[in-house]
Each structure stands twice: as structure tokens, then as C-alpha cells.
Protein backbone atom coordinates (compact mmCIF):
# COMPACT_ATOMS: atom_id res chain seq x y z
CA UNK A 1 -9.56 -27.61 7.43
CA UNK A 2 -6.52 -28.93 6.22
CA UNK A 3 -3.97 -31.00 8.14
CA UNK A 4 -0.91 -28.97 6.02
CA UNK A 5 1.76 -27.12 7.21
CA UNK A 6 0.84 -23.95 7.64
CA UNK A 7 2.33 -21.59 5.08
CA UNK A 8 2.58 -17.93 4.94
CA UNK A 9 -0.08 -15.94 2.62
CA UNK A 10 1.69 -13.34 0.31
CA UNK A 11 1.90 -10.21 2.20
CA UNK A 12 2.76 -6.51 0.25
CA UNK A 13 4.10 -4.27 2.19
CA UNK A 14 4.53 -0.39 2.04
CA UNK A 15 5.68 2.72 4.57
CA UNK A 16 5.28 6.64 5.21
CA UNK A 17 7.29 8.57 7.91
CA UNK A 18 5.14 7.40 10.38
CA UNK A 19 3.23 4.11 9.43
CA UNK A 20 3.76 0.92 7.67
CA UNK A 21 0.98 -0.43 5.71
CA UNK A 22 0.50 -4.52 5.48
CA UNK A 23 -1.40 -6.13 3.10
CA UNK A 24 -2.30 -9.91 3.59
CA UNK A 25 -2.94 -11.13 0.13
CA UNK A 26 -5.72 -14.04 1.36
CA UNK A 27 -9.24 -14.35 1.09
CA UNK A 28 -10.37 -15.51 4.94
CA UNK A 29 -13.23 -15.03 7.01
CA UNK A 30 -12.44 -14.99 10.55
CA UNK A 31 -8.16 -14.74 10.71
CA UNK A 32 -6.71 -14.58 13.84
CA UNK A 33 -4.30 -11.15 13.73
CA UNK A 34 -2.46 -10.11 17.06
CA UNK A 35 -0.56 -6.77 16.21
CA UNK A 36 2.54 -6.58 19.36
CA UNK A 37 5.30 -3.90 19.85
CA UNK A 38 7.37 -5.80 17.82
CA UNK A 39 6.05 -8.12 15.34
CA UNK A 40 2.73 -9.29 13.46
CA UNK A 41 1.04 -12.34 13.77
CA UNK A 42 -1.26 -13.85 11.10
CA UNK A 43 -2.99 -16.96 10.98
CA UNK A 44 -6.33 -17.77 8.86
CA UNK A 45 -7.61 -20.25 6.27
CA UNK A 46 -8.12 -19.34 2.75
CA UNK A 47 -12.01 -19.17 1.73
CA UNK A 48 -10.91 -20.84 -1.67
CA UNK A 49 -8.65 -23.96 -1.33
CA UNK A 50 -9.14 -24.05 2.52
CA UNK A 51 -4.99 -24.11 3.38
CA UNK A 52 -4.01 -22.95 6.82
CA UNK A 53 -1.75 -19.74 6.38
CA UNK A 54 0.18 -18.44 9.28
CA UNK A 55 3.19 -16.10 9.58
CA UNK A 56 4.49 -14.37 12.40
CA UNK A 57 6.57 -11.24 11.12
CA UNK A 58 9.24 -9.58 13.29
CA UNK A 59 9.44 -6.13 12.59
CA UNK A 60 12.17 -4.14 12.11
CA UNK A 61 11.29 -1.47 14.94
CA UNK A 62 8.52 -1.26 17.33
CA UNK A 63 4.94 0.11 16.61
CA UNK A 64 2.06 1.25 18.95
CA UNK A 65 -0.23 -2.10 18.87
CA UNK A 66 -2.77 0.87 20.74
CA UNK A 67 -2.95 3.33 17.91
CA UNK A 68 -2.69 0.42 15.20
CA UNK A 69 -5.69 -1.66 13.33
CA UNK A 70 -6.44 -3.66 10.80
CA UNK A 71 -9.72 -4.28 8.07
CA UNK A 72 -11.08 -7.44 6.62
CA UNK A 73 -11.90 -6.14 3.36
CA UNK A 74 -13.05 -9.99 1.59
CA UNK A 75 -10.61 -10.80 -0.57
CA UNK A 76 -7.69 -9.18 1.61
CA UNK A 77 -6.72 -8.27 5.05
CA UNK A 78 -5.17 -4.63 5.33
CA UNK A 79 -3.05 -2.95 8.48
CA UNK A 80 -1.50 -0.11 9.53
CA UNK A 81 0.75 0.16 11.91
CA UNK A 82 2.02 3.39 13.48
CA UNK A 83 5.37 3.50 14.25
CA UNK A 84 6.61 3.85 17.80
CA UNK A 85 9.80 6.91 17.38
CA UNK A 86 7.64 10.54 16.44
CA UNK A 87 10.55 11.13 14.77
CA UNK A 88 10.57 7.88 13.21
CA UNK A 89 12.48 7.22 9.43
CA UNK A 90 11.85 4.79 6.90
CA UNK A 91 12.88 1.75 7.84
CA UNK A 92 15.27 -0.40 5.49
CA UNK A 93 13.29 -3.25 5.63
CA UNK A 94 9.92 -4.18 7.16
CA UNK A 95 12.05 -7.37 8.96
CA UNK A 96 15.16 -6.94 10.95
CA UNK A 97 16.42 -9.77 8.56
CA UNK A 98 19.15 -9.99 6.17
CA UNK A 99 17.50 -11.85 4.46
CA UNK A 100 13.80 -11.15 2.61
CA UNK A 101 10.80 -13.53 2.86
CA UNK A 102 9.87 -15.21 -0.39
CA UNK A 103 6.21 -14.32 1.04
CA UNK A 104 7.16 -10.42 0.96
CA UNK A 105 6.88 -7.94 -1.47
CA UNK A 106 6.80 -4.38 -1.95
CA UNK A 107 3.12 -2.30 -2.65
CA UNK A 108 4.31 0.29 -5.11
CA UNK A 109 0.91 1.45 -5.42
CA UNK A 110 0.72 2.63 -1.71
CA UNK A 111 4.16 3.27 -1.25
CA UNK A 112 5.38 7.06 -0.78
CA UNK A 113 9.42 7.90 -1.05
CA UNK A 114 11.36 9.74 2.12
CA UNK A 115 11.71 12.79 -0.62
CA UNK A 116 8.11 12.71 -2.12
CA UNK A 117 6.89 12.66 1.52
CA UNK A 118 9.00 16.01 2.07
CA UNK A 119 7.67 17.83 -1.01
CA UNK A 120 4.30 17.37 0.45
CA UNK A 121 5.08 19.14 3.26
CA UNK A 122 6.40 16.48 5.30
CA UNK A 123 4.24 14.68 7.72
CA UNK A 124 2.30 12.13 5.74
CA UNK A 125 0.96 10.38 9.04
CA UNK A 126 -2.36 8.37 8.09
CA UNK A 127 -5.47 8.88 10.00
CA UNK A 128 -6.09 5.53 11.36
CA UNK A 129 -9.88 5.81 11.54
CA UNK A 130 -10.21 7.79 8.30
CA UNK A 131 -8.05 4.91 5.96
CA UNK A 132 -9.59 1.77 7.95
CA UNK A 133 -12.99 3.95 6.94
CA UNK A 134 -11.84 4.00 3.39
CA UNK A 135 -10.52 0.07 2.94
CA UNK A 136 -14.11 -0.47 3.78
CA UNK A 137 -14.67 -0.52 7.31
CA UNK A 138 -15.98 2.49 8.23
CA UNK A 139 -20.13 1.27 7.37
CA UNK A 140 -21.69 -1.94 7.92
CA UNK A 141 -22.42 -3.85 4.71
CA UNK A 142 -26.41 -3.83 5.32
CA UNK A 143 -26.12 0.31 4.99
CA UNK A 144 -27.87 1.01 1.62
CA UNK A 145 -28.83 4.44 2.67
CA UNK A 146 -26.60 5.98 0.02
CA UNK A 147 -27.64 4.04 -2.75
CA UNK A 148 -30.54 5.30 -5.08
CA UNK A 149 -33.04 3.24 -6.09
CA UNK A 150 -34.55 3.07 -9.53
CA UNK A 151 -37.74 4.62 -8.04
CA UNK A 152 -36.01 7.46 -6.69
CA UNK A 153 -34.41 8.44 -10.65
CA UNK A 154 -35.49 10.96 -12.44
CA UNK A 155 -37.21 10.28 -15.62
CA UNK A 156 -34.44 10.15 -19.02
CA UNK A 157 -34.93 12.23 -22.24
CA UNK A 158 -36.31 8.51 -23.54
CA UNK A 159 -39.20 9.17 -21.73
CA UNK A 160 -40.35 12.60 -22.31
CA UNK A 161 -42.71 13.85 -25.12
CA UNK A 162 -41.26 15.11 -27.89
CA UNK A 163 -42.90 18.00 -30.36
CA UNK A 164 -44.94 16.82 -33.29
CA UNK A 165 -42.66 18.15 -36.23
CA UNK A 166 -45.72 18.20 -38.95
């Protein structure tokens, strides 16, 4: 381990009516993550230059540490966090800050808009089992179960006999 600073791992960062989604942009095997009421505390060491990263983020409202979680997924670490207010609104920001971290950046690709969320019939709340299940925690790397073998295929067209055309 490295006796560095600590510095913050690039974190993207997205939101639906009821849930903000985290993403911590490092590869690291065991990170230390502590989800509170009202901020998010990170601290792990990358797998591929070994640099300490650490960042506690205050949040701009509270969340429900209870009904939140997180997934090591390998090269990432993702999080949801379910906001606190039932009738909770998209927050501004994901800090109470004026001003944004140069370690913070927007998912487009997971965000969904206040007006797209209402088109789709408005409560966009994400199962918290059902999306840690599908970041890849939901079954344990060692279950193969699911995956065919080359035993268990059926034989190809390449292998049949075909009609003698004489």
C-alpha cells in the first residue's frame, strides 16, 4: 500500500424519484463503504496501481442506510440509495455544495428525467434486491448451473449425413 494522500476515485452519479444511484469508478477488492443518513463514505485501494482512494460524500438529503446497498462488481463498485421523503424530488445536486467535485460526474446512461419518469407512469422506485441481483450480485461466481457445456449441445448441420446426389 501506498503512503499517498488518499484521493477520491471518480464517482458517476445518477437519480430516479426515489433513489440515487453511485457508481465508484475503481477496481478494489475489499473497500471499506459505510452508507449513513446523510453522506457516503468510500475508502479502498485500486487493484491496478495500488493508490489509496477515499472520499466521504455529503449528500444533499438524507437516505435510508436500512433499505440501501451496494455491489462489488470487479472493476466497479455500484450503490443505491433510497431516498428518505416518499414523496421525495430530484435533488439539484447529489452534494449540498455550491460547488461540484472534480471527482463527480453525471451517468447519462442510468439517468432518468423528472418528466420521462412521469410518462412511465410515475413511480420509477428500483427494487433493491432485484438491481443489486442484476449488477451481479444476486449468484455466487462458482454457480455454472446455467451454463451449457459442449457435451450437453446438440449436434450442427456439419455433422449430419448428407444424401448421396449420384
Amino acid at each position: 500500500m501506498s503512503s499517498e494522500t488518499p484521493v477520491p476515485p471518480p464517482v458517476l452519479w445518477a437519480q430516479r424519484k426515489l433513489d440515487v444511484i453511485l457508481t465508484f469508478s475503481i477496481e478494489s477488492k475489499d473497500p471499506t463503504i459505510k452508507i449513513e443518513k446523510d453522506s457516503v463514505y468510500f475508502k479502498g485501494v485500486s487493484a491496478s496501481d495500488n493508490k489509496v482512494h477515499e472520499v466521504t460524500i455529503p449528500l444533499y438529503d438524507s437516505v435510508v442506510p436500512e433499505t440501501s446497498g451496494f455491489v462489488n462488481k470487479g472493476r466497479c463498485i455500484e450503490m443505491v440509495l433510497r431516498k428518505e421523503k416518499k414523496d421525495a424530488s430530484y435533488w439539484p445536486s447529489l452534494t449540498k455544495d455550491k460547488k461540484k467535485p472534480h471527482y463527480l460526474k453525471v451517468d447519462f446512461n442510468k439517468w432518468i428525467d423528472e418528466d420521462d419518469e412521469e410518462e412511465n407512469g410515475g413511480d420509477n422506485a428500483l427494487d433493491l434486491e432485484e438491481l443489486l441481483r442484476s449488477m451481479g450480485g444476486g449468484g455466487g461466481a462458482g454457480d455454472k448451473a446455467d451454463k451449457p457445456s459442449f457435451d450437453d449441445l446438440e449436434t450442427d448441420s456439419d455433422d449430419e449425413n448428407l444424401p448421396d446426389l449420384e
